[in-house]
Protein backbone atom coordinates (compact mmCIF):
# COMPACT_ATOMS: atom_id res chain seq x y z
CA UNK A 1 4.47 4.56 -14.56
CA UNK A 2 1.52 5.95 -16.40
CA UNK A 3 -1.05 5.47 -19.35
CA UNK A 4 -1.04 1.55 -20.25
CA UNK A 5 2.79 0.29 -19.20
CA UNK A 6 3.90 -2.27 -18.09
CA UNK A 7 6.83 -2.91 -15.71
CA UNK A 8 8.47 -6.11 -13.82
CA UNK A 9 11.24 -5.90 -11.58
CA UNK A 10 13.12 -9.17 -10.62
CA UNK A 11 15.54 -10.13 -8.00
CA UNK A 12 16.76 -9.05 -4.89
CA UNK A 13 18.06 -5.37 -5.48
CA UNK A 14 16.92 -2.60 -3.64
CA UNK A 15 14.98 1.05 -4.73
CA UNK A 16 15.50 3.37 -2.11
CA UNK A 17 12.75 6.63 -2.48
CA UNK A 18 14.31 9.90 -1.30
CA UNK A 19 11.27 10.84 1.03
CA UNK A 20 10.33 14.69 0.57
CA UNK A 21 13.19 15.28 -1.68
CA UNK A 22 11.58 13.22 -4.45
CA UNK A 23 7.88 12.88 -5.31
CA UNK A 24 7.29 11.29 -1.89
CA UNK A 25 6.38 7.55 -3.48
CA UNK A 26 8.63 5.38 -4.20
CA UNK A 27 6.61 4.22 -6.78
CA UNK A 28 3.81 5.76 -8.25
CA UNK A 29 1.67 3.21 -10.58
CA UNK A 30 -1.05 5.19 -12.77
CA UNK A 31 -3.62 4.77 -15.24
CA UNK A 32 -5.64 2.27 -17.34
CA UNK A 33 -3.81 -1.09 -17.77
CA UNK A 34 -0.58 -0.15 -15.89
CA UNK A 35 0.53 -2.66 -14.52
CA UNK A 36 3.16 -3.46 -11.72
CA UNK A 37 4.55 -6.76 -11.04
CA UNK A 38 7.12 -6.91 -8.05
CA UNK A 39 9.06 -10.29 -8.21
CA UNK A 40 12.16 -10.38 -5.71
CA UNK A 41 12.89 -6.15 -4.84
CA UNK A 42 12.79 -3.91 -1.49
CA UNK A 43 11.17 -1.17 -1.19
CA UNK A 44 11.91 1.37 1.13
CA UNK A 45 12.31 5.16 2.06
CA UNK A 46 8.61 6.56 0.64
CA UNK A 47 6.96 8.96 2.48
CA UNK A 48 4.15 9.40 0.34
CA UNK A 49 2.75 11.47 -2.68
CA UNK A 50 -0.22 14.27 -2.78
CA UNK A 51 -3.25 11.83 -2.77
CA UNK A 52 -6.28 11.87 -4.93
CA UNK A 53 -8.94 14.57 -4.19
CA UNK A 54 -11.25 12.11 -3.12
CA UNK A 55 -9.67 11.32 -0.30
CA UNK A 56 -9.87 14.15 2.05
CA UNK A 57 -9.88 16.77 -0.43
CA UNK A 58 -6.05 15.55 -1.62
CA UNK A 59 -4.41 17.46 1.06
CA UNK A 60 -2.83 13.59 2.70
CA UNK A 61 0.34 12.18 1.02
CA UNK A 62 -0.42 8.27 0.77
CA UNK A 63 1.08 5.60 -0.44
CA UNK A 64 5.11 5.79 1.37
CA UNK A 65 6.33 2.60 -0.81
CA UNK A 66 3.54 2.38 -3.83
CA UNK A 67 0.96 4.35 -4.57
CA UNK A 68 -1.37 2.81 -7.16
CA UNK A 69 -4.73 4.38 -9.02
CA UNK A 70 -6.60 5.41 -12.06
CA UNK A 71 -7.47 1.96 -12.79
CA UNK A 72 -3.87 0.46 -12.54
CA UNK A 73 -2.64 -3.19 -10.83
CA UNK A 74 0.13 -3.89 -8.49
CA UNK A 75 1.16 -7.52 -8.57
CA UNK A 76 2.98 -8.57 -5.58
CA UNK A 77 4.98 -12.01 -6.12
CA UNK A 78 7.73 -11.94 -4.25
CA UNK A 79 9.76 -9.16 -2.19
CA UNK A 80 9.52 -6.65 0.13
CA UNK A 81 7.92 -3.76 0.84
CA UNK A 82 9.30 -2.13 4.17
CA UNK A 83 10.27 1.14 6.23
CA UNK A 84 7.99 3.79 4.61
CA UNK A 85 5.54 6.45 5.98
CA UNK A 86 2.85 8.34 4.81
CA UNK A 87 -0.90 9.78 6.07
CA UNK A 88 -2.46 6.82 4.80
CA UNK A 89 -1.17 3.21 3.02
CA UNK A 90 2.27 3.84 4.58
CA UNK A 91 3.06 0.75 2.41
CA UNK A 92 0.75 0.17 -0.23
CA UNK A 93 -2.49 3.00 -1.12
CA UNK A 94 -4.74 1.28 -4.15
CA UNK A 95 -7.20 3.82 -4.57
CA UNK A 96 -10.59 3.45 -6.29
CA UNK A 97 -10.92 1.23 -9.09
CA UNK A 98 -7.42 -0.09 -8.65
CA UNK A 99 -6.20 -3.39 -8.55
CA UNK A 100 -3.59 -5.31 -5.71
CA UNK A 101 -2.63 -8.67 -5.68
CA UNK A 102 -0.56 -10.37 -3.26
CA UNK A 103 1.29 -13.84 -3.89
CA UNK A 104 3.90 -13.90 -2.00
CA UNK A 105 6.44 -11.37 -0.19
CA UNK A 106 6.39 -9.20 2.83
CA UNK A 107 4.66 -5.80 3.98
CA UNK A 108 6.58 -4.86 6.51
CA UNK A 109 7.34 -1.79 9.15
CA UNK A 110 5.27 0.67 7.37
CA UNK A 111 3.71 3.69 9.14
CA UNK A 112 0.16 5.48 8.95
CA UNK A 113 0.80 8.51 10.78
CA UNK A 114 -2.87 10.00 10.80
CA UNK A 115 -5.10 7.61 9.06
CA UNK A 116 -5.76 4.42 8.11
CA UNK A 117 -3.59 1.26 6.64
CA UNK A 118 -0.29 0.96 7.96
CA UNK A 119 0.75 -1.82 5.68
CA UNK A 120 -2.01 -1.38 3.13
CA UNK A 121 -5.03 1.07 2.35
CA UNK A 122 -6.84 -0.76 0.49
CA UNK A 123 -9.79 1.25 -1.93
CA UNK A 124 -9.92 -0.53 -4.94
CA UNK A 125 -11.63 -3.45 -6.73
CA UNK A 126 -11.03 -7.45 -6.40
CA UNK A 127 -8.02 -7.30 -4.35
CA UNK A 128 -7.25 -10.70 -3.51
CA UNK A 129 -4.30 -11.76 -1.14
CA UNK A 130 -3.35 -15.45 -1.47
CA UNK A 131 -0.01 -15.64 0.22
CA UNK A 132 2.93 -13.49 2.06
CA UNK A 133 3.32 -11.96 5.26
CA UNK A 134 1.79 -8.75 6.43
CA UNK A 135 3.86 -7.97 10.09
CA UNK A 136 4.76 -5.06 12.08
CA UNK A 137 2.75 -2.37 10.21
CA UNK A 138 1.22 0.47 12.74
CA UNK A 139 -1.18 3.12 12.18
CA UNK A 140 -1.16 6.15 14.50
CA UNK A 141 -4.86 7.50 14.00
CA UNK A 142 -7.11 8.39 17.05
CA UNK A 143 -9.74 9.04 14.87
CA UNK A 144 -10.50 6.95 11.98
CA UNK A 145 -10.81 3.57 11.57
CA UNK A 146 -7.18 2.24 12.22
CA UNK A 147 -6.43 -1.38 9.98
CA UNK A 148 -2.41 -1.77 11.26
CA UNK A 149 -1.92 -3.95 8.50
CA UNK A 150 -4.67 -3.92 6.23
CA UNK A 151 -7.42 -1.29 6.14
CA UNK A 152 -10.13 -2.03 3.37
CA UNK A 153 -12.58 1.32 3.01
CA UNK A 154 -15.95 1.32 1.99
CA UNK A 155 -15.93 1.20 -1.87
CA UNK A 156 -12.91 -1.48 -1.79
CA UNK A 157 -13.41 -5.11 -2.44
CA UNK A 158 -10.69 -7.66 -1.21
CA UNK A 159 -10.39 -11.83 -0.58
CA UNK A 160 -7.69 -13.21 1.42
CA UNK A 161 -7.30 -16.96 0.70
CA UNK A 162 -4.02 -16.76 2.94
CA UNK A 163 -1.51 -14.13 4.15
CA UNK A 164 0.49 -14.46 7.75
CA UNK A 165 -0.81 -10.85 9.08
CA UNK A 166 0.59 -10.78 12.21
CA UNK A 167 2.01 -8.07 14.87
CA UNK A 168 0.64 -5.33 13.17
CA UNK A 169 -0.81 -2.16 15.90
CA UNK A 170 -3.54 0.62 15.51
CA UNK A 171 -4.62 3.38 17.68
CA UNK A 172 -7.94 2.77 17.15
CA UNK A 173 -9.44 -0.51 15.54
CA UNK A 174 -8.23 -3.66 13.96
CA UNK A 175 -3.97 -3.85 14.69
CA UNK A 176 -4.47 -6.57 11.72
CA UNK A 177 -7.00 -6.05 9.86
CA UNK A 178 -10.18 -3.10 10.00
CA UNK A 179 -12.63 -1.66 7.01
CA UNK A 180 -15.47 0.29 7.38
């Protein structure tokens, strides 16, 4: 999705990415008012597109199930976002002056295999989380900052009002939750 659209997907169906033989993200949400809004779907199979070159230099695929930036919004209502991998945001990767919002669903049994934000990497601006369930997210780093379920970096602004963030593991700091 690019360049101002606008997409919802309702109900309980499934999009399945095909890892390395696609373009890595499931999803890929991009540009000035593009905007996302998952109501009822599961997400699954991502392993993550080339990042942005601000984050180390853009050689790290990020994002496994959505990958979100250049000023677009994912709207999370309802569904599932589960079983994807990537460097970093092995769920969900909102990079700088993106927007994420959570009210409802699950982030589930993502992977971060060498940085931070199993679940979600979070970069943007005003994320705010006000329900769901954040669980069994993992991020394999030894060296940055870890966040197993939610990792918030240092130019990235989030408020969580209420999410269940629970059994979510990091090599290094903060299983649920770590920023820096």
């Amino acid at each position: 999705m690019t360049d101002g659209a606008k997409l919802t997907i309702n109900g309980p169906g499934t999009i399945i990415g095909k890892g390395d033989a696609g373009q890595g993200s499931v999803i890929v949400v991009q540009g000035t008012d593009s905007v996302l809004t998952l109501n009822g779907p599961t997400i699954t199979g991502g392993t993550g597109a080339k990042g942005p070159e601000g984050f180390n230099n853009g050689g790290q695929k990020v994002g496994g199930g959505i990958y979100v930036y250049d000023k677009a919004k994912l709207d999370m209502r309802n569904g599932k976002i589960t079983g994807n991998t990537a460097n970093a945001g092995g769920g969900v990767f909102v990079w700088t002056h993106s927007f994420f919002t959570m009210e409802g669903g699950e982030i589930s049994s993502n992977t971060a295999t060498t940085h931070e934000g199993g679940g979600i990497f979070f970069d943007g601006k005003d994320g705010h989380i006000t329900a769901g369930l954040i669980t069994e997210n993992s991020t394999g780093t030894t060296v940055d900052w870890g966040g197993g379920g939610i990792y918030i970096n240092n130019n990235g602004s989030m408020r969580i009002d209420s999410a269940r963030i629970t059994k979510n593991t990091a090599n290094a700091l903060g299983g649920g939750i770590a920023g820096c």
